[in-house]
Protein backbone atom coordinates (compact mmCIF):
# COMPACT_ATOMS: atom_id res chain seq x y z
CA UNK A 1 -52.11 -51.41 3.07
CA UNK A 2 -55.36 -52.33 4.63
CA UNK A 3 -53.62 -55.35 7.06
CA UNK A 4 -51.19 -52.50 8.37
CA UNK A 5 -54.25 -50.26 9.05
CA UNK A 6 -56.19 -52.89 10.56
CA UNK A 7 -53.28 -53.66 12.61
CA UNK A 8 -51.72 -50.81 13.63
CA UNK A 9 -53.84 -47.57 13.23
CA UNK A 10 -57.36 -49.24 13.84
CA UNK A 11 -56.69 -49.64 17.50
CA UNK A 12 -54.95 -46.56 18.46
CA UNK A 13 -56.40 -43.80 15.92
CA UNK A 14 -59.88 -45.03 14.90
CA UNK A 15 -61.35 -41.81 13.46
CA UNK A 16 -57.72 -41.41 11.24
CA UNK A 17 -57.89 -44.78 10.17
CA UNK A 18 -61.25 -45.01 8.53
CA UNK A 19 -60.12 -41.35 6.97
CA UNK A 20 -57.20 -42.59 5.23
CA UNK A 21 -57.80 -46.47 4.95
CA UNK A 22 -61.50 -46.30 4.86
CA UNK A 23 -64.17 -48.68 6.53
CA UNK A 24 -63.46 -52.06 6.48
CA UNK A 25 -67.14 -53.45 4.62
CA UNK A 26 -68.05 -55.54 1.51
CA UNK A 27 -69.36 -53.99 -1.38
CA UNK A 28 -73.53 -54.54 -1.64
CA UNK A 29 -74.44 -57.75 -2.66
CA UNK A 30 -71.40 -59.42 -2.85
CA UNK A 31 -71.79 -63.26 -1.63
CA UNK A 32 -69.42 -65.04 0.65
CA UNK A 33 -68.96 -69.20 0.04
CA UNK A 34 -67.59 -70.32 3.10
CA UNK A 35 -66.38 -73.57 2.26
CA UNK A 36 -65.08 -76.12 5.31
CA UNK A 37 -62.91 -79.40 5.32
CA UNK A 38 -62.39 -82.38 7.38
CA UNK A 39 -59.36 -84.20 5.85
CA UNK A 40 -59.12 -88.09 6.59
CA UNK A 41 -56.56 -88.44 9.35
CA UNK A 42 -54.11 -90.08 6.31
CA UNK A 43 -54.12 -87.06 4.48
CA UNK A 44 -50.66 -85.89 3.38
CA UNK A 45 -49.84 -81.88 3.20
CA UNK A 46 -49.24 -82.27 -0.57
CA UNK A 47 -52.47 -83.78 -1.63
CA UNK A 48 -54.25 -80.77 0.95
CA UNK A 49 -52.51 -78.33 -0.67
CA UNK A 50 -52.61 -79.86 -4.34
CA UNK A 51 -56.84 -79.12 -3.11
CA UNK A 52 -55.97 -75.94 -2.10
CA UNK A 53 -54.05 -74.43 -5.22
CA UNK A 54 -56.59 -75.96 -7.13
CA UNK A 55 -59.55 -74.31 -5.18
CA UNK A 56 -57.67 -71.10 -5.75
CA UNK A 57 -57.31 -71.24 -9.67
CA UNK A 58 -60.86 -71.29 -9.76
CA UNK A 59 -60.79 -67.46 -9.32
CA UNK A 60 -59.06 -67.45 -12.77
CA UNK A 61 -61.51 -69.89 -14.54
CA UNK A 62 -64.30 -68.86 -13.26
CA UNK A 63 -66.14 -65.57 -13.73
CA UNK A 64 -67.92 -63.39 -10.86
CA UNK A 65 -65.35 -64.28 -8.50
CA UNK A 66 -63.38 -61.73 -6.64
CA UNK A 67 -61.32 -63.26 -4.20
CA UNK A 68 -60.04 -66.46 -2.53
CA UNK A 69 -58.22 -67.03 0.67
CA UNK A 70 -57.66 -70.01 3.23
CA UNK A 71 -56.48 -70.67 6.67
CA UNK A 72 -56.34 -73.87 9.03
CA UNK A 73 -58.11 -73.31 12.19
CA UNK A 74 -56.47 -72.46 15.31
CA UNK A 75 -59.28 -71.94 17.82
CA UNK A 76 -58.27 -72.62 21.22
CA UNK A 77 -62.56 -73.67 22.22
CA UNK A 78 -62.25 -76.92 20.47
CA UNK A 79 -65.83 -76.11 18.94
CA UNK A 80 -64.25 -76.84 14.94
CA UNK A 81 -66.25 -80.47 15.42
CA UNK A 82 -62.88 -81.58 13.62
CA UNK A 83 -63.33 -79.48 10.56
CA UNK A 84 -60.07 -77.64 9.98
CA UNK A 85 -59.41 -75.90 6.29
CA UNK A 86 -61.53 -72.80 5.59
CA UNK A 87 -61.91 -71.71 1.99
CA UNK A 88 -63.71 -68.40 1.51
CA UNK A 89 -64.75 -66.90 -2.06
CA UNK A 90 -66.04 -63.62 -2.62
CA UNK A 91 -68.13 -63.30 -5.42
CA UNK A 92 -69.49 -60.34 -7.27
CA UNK A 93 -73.39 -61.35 -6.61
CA UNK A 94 -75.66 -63.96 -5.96
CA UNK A 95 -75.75 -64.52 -9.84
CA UNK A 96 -72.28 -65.13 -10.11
CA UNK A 97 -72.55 -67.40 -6.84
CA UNK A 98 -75.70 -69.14 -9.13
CA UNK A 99 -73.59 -69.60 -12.05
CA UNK A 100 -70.04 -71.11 -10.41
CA UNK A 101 -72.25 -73.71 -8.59
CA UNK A 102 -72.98 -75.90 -12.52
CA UNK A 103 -69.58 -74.25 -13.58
CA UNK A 104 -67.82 -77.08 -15.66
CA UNK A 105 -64.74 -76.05 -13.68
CA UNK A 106 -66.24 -76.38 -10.15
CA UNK A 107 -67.62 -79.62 -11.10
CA UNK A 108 -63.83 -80.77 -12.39
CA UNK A 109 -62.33 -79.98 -8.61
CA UNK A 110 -65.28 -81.33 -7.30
CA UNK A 111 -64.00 -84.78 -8.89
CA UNK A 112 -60.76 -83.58 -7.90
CA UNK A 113 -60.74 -83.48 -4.69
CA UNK A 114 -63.58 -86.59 -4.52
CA UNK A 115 -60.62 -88.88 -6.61
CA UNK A 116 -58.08 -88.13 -3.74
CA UNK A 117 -60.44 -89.63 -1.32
CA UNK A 118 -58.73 -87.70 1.70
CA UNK A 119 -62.00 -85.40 2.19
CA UNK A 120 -64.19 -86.51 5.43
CA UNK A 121 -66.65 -84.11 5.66
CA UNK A 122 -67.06 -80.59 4.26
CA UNK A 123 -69.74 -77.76 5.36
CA UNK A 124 -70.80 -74.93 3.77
CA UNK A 125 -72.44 -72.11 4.12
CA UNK A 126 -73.30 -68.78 1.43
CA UNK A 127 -74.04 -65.20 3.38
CA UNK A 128 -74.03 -61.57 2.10
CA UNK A 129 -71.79 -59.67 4.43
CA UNK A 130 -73.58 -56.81 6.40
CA UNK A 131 -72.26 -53.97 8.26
CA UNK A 132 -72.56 -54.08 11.99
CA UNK A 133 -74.33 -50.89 12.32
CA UNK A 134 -77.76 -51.79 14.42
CA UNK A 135 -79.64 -49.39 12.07
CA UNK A 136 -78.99 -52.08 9.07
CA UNK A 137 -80.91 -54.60 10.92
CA UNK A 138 -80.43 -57.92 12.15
């Protein structure tokens, strides 16, 4: 329901949408882990997407988090520095962030996806969302 709204009523009716969809914000203190790959140029789409279905049963094993989703980059700037798979998990807190990090289960994909030896480089980055609204501060 919210990807019609966002699609369709957002830009048109902006006052009905955020009555009957609501705003579009993350709950307070939920943590994003923004997590960015460089696959070796060798790298088949079954071994990247053996990673990916394993990064995304970590949301069963693994308590405190809320949500996963992917995407490859499309940019048209060419600013990606040749990173191309996005991973993003939402997690309930900064605890639950704290306690995936030693998980048992993060540490097993870690070797996972270290054992394949198709991963380059990888960035990442941890931020609480914040609302856009100036009077929230920077």
């Amino acid at each position: 329901m919210r990807s019609i709204c966002r699609k369709y009523l957002v830009p048109a009716f902006i006052p009905l949408t955020l009555l009957f969809c609501g705003p579009v914000t993350a709950d307070a203190g939920q943590v994003r882990h923004l997590v960015i790959f460089k696959y070796k140029d060798g790298a088949s789409a079954e071994q990247i997407q053996a990673i990916t279905d394993s990064f995304r049963q970590l949301q069963q094993r693994i308590p405190g988090i809320l949500s996963f989703e992917y995407g490859i980059n499309n940019s048209p700037e060419g600013l990606n520095r040749g990173l191309t798979h996005v991973y993003m998990l939402t997690f309930a807190d900064a605890a639950a962030r704290d306690a995936y990090l030693p998980h048992p289960e993060h540490g097993k994909f870690g070797e996972m996806v270290m054992q394949t030896g198709i991963l380059d480089e990888v960035f990442v980055i941890d931020y609480e969302p914040r609302d856009s609204n100036p009077s929230t501060g920077p």
